[in-house]
N, C-alpha and C. Protein backbone atom coordinates (compact mmCIF):
# COMPACT_ATOMS: atom_id res chain seq x y z
N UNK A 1 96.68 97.94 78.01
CA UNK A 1 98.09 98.19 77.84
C UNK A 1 98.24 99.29 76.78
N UNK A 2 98.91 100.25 76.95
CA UNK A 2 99.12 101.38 75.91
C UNK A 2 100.15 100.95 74.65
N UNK A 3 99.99 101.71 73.44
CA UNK A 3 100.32 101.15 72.57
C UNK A 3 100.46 102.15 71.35
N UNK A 4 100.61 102.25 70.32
CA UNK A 4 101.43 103.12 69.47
C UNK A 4 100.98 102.25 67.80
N UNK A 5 101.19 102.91 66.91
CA UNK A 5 101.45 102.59 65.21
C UNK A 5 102.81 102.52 64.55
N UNK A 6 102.84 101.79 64.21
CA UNK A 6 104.35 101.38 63.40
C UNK A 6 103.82 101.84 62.18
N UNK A 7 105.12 102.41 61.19
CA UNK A 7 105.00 103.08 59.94
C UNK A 7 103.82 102.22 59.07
N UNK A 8 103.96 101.30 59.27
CA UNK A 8 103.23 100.00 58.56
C UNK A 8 101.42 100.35 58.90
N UNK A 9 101.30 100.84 60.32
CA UNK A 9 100.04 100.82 60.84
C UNK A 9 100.23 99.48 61.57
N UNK A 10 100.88 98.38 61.74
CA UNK A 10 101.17 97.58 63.21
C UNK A 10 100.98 97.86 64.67
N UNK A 11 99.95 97.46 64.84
CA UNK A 11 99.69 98.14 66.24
C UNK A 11 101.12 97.40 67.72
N UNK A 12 101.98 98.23 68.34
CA UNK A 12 102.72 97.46 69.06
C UNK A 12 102.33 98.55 70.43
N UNK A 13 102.71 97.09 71.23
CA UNK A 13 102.39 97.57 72.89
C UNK A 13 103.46 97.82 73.66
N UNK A 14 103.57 98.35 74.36
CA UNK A 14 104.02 98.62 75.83
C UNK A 14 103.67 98.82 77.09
N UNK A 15 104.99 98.17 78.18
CA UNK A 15 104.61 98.29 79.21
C UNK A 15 105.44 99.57 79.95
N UNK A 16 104.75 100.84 80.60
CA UNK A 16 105.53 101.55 81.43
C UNK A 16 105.17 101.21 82.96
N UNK A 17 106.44 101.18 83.45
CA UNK A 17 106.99 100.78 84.99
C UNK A 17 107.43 101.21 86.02
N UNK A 18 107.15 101.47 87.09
CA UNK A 18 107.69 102.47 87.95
C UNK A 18 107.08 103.61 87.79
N UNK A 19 107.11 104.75 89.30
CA UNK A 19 106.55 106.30 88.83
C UNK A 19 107.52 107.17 88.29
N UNK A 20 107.16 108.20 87.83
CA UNK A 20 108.18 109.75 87.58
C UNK A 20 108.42 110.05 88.58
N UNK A 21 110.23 109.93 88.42
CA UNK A 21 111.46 110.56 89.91
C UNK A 21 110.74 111.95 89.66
N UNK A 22 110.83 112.05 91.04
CA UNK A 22 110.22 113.70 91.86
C UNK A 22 111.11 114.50 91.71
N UNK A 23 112.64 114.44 91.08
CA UNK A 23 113.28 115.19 91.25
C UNK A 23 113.72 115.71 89.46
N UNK A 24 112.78 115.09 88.59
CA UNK A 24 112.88 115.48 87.52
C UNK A 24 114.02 115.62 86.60
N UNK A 25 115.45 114.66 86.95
CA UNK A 25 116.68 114.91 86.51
C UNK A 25 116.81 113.61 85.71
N UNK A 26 116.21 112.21 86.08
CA UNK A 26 115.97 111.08 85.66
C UNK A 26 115.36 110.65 84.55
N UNK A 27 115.78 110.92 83.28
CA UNK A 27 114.50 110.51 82.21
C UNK A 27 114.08 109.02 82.28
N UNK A 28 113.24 108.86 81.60
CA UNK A 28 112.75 107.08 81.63
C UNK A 28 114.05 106.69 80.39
N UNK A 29 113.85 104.90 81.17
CA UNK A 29 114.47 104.40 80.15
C UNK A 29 113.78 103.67 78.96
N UNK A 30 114.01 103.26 77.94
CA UNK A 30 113.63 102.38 77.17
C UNK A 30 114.76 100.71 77.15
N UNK A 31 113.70 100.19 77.45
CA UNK A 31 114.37 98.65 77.89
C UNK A 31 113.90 97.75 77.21
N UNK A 32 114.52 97.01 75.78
CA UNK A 32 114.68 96.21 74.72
C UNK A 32 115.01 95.02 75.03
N UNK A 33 114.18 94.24 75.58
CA UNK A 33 114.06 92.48 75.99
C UNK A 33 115.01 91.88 74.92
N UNK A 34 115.80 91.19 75.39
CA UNK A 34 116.65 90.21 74.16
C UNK A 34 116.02 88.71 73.82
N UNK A 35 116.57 88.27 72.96
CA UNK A 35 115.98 86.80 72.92
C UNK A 35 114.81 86.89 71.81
N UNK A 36 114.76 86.01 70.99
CA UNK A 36 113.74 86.17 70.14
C UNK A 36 112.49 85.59 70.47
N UNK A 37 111.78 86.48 69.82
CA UNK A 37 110.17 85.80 70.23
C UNK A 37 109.92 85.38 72.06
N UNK A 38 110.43 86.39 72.19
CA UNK A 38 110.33 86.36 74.09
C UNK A 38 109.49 87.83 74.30
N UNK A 39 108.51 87.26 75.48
CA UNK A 39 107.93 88.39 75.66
C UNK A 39 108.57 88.99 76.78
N UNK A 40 108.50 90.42 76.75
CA UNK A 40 109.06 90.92 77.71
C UNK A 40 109.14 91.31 78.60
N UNK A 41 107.60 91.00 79.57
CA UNK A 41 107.22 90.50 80.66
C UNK A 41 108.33 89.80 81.77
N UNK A 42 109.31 89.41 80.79
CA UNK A 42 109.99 88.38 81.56
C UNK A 42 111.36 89.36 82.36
N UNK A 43 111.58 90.21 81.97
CA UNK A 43 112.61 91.31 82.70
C UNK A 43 111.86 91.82 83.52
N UNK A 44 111.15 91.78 84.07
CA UNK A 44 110.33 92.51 85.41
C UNK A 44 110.33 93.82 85.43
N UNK A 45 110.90 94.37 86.77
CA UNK A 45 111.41 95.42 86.63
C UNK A 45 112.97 96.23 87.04
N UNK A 46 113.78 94.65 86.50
CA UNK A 46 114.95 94.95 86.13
C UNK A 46 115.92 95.21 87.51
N UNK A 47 115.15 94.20 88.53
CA UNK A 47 116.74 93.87 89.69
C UNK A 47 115.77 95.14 90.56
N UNK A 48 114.78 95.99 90.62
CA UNK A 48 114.12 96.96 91.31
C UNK A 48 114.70 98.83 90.74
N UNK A 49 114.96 98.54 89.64
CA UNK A 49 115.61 99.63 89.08
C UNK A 49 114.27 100.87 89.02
N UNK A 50 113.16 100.27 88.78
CA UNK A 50 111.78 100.38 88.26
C UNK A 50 112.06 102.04 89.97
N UNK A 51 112.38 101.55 90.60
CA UNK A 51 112.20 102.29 92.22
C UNK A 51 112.80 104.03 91.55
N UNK A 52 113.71 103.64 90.84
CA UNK A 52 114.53 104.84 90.88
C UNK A 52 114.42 105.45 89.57
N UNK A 53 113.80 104.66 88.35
CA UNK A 53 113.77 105.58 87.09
C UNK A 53 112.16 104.42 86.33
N UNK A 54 111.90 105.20 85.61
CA UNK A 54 110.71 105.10 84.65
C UNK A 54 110.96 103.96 83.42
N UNK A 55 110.36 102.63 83.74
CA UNK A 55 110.97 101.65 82.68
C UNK A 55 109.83 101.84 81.71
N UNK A 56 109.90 102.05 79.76
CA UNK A 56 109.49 102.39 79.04
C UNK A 56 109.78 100.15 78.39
N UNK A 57 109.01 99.39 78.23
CA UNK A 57 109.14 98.31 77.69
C UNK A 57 108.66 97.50 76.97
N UNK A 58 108.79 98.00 75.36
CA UNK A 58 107.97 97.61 74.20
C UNK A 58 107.77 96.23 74.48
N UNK A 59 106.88 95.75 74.18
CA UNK A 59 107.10 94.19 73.11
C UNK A 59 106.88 94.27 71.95
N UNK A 60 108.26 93.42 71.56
CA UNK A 60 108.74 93.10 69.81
C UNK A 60 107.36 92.74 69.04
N UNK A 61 107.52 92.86 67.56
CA UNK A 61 106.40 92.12 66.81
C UNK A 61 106.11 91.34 67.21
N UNK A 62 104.65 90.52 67.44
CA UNK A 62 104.70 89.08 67.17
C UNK A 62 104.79 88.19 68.75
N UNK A 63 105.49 88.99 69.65
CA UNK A 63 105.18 88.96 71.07
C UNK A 63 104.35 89.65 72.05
N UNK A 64 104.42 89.00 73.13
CA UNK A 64 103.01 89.87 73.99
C UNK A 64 101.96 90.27 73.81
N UNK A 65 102.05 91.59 73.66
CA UNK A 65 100.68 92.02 73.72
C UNK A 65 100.92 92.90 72.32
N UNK A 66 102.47 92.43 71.31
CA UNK A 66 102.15 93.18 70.14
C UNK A 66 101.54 92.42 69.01
């Protein structure tokens, strides 16, 4: 799972979803799971939204795979 440094040096993960729209007008989104201490696995890929734009989907501290 790809993953990033928090100012701290906290290693946190993400999941990206769906391919890059071919038509290049679509940026990805970033999609912020609610609920505490929920991983965010649990929004899928958002009703099939994933088809039409690029889902960008951290998990919070302390969840998932952060």
């Amino acid at each position: 799972m790809p993953h990033f440094s928090s100012y701290d040096g906290t290693r946190l993960s993400y999941r990206v979803i769906g391919d890059d729209p071919t038509d290049g007008d679509r940026p990805p989104l970033v999609c912020l799971a609610g609920g505490p201490a929920r991983d965010a696995a649990y929004i899928g890929d958002l009703g099939g939204l994933s088809a039409y734009r690029r889902l960008i989907v951290p998990d919070a501290r302390g969840t998932g795979e952060s």
